[in-house]
Protein backbone atom coordinates (compact mmCIF):
# COMPACT_ATOMS: atom_id res chain seq x y z
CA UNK A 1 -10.72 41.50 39.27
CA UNK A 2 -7.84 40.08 37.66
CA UNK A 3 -9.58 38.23 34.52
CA UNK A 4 -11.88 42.11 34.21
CA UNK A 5 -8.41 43.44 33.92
CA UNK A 6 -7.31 41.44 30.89
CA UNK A 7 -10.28 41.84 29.51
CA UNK A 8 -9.87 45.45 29.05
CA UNK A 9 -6.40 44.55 28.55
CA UNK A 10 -7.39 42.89 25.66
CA UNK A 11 -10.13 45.41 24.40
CA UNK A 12 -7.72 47.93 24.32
CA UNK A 13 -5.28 45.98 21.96
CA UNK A 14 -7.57 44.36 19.82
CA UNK A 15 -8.44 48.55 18.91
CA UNK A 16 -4.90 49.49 18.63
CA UNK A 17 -5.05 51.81 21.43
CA UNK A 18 -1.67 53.77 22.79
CA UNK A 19 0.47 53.93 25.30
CA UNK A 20 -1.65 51.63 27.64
CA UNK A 21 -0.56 52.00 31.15
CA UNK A 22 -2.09 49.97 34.30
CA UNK A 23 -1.34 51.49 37.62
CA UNK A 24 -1.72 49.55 40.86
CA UNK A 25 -3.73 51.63 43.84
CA UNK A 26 -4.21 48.89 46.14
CA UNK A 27 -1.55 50.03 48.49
CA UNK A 28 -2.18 53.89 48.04
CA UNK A 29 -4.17 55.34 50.88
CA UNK A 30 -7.52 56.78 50.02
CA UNK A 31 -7.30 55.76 46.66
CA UNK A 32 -11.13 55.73 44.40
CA UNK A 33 -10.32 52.31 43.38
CA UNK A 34 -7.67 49.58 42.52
CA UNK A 35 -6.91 49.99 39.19
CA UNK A 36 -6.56 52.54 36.68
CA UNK A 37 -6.15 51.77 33.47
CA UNK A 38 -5.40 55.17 30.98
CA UNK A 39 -4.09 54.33 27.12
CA UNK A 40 -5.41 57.27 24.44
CA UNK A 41 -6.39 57.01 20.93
CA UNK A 42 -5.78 58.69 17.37
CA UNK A 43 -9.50 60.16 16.84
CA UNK A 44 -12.97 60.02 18.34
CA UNK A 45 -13.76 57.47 16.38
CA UNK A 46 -10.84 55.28 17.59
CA UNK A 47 -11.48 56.21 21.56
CA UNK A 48 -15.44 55.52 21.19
CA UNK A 49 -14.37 52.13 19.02
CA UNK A 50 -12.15 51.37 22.68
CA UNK A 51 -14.79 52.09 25.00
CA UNK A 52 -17.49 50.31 23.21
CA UNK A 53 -14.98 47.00 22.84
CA UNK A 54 -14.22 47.35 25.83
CA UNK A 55 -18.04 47.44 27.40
CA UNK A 56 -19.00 44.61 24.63
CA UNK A 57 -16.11 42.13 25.58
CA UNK A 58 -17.03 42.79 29.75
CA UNK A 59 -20.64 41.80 29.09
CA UNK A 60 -20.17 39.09 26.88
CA UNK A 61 -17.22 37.17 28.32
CA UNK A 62 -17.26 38.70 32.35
CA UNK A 63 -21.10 39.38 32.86
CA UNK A 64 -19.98 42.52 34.09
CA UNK A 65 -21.10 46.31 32.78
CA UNK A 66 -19.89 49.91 33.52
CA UNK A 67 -21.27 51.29 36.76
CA UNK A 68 -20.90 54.62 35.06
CA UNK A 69 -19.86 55.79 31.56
CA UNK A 70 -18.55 59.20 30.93
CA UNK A 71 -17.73 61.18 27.60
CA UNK A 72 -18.83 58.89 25.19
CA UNK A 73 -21.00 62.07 23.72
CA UNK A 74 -17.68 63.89 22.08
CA UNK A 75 -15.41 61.01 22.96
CA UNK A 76 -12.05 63.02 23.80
CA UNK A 77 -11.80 61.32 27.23
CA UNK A 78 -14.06 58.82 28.30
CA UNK A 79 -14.23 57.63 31.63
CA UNK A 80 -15.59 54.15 32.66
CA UNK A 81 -16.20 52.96 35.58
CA UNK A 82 -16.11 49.26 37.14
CA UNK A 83 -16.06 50.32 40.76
CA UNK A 84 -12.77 48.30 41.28
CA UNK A 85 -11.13 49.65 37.84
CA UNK A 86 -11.20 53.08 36.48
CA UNK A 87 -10.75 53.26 32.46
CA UNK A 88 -9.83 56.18 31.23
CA UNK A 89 -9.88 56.50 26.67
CA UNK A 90 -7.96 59.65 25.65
CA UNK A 91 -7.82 60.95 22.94
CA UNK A 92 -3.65 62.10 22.52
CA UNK A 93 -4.17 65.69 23.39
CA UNK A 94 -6.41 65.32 26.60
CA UNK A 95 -3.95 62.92 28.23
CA UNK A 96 -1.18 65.03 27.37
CA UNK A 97 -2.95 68.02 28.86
CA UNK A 98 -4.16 65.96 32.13
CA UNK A 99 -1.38 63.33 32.44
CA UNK A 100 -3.21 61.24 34.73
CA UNK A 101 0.25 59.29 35.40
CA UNK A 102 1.84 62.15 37.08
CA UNK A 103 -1.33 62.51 39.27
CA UNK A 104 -1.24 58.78 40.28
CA UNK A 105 2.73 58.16 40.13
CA UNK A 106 2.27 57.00 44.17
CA UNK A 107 0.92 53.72 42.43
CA UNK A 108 2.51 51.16 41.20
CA UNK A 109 2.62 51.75 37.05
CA UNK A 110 3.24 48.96 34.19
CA UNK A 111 3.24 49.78 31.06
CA UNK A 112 1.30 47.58 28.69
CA UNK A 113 3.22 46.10 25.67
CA UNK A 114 0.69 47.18 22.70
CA UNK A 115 1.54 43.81 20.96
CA UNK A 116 -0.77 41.33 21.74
C-alpha cells in the first residue's frame, strides 16, 4: 500500500497539483478505506491531466488500476478508487465547497510538501 501511495504521491507532483493532503483512516472506526488522498487543481484540464498520471504511473510501475473512476466526464472532482486508497482531484472550488478535510479530521492528516 505504501509504494501505491507514493506513487500517487508522485503523480500528483509531477502535475503540479495543490494543496495535497494524505489522511490516515486506519485507526478510524468504520472508515471506507485507509487512505485518502484529496489535492485540487487550477482547471479541468489540470485535474483530468492528475487523474490520468496518476492511473498511467499505477499501471505502469505498480500493476495496479482504479477499481472505480468517477468524474472524469466534466472533471471538477474526480474520484478514484484503489479499494485501500481513495483519490479525490478537485478542482479549487469543489473542495472548497465540500472540504473533505473537515469531514475526515478524525484521521490522521499530513500535508504533502508540493516540492518534489
Amino acid at each position: 500500500m505504501e509504494e501505491k501511495r507514493k506513487i500517487i504521491l508522485d503523480a500528483i507532483k509531477e502535475k503540479k497539483g495543490h494543496q495535497i493532503v494524505s489522511i490516515d483512516l486506519t485507526e478510524v472506526e468504520n472508515s471506507i478505506c485507509d487512505f485518502f488522498i484529496i489535492c485540487h487543481g487550477e482547471s479541468t484540464t489540470q485535474v483530468s491531466a492528475i487523474a490520468e498520471s496518476m492511473e498511467t504511473k499505477l499501471k505502469k510501475e505498480a500493476h495496479v488500476r482504479a477499481h472505480h473512476v468517477e468524474g472524469m466526464q466534466n472533471s471538477q472532482w474526480v474520484l478514484l478508487d484503489y479499494f485501500d486508497i481513495l483519490v479525490h482531484v478537485f478542482q479549487e472550488e469543489y473542495r472548497s465547497f465540500y472540504k473533505l478535510e473537515e469531514l475526515w479530521a478524525d484521521g490522521k492528516i499530513t500535508r504533502v510538501t508540493e516540492k518534489s
